[in-house]
C-alpha atoms as a PDB file:
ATOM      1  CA  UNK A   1       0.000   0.000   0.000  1.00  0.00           C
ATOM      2  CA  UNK A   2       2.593   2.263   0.905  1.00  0.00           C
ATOM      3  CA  UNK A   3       4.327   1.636  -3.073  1.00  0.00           C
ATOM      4  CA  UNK A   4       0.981   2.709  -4.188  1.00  0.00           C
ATOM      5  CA  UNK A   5       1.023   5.968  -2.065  1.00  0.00           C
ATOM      6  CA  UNK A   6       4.261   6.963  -3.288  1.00  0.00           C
ATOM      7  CA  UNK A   7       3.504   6.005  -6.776  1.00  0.00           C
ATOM      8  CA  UNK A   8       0.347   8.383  -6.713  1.00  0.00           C
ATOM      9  CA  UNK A   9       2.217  11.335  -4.675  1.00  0.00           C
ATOM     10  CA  UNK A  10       5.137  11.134  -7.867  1.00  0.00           C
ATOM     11  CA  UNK A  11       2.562  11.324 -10.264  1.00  0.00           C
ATOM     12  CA  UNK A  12       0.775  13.842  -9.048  1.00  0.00           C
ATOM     13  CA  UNK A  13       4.084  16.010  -8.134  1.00  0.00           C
ATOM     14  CA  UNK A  14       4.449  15.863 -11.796  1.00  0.00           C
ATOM     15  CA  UNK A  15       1.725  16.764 -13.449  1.00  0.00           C
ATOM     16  CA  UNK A  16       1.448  19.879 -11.378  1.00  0.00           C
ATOM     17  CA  UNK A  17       5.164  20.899 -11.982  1.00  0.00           C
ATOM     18  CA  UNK A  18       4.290  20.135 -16.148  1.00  0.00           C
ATOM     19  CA  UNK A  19       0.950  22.252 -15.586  1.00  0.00           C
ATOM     20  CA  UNK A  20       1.564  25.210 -13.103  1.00  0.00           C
ATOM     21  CA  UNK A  21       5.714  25.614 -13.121  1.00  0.00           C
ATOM     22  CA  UNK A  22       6.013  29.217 -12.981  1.00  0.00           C
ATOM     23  CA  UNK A  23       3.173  29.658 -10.849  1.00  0.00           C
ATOM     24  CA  UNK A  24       3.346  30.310  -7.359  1.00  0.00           C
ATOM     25  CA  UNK A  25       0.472  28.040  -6.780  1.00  0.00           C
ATOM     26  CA  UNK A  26       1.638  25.183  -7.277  1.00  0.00           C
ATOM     27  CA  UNK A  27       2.624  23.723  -3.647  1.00  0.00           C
ATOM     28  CA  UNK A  28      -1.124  24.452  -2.309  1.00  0.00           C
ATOM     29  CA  UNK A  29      -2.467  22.528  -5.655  1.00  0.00           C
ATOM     30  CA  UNK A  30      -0.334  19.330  -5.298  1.00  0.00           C
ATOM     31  CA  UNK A  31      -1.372  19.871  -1.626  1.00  0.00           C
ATOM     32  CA  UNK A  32      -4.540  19.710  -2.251  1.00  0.00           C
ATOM     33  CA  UNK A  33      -4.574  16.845  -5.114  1.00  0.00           C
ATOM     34  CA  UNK A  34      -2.515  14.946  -2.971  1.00  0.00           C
ATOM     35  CA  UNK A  35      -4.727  15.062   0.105  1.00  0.00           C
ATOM     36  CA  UNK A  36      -7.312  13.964  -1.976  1.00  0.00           C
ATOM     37  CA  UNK A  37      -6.003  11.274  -3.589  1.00  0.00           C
ATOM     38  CA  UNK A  38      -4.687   9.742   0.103  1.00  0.00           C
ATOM     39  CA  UNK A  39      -8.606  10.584   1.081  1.00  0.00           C
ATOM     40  CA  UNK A  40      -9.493   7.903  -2.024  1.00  0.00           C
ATOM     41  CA  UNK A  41      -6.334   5.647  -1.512  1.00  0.00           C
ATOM     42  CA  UNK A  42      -8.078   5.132   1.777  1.00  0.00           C
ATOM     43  CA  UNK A  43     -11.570   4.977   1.330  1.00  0.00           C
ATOM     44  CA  UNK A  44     -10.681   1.671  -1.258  1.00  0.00           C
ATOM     45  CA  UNK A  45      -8.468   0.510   1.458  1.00  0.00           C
ATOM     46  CA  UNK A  46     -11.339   0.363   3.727  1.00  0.00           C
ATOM     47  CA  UNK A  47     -13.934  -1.193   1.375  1.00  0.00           C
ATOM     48  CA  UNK A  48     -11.295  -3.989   0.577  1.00  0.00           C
ATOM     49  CA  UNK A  49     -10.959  -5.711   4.099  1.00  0.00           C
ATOM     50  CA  UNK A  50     -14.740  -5.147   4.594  1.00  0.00           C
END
C-alpha cells in the first residue's frame, strides 16, 4: 500500500510541476490533489478488508 502511495504522490508532483511551473500556486495545488487522492487511496483501502 505504501508503493501505491508513493507512486500516486510522484505522479501527481508531476503533473502539477508540467501544468503550473512558474506559478506560485503550485505547492497548495499538489497539496490539495494529494490530500485527496490519500482521502481515495483510503476509502478503497477500507472497502477492501470489509
Amino acid at each position: 500500500m505504501l508503493i501505491l502511495v508513493w507512486f500516486v504522490v510522484c505522479i501527481i508532483f508531476i503533473f502539477v510541476q508540467l501544468i503550473l511551473e512558474g506559478s506560485g500556486h503550485a505547492l497548495e495545488v499538489f497539496a490539495l490533489l494529494t490530500a485527496i487522492a490519500l482521502f481515495l487511496i483510503n476509502k478503497l483501502g477500507k472497502k477492501k478488508t470489509k
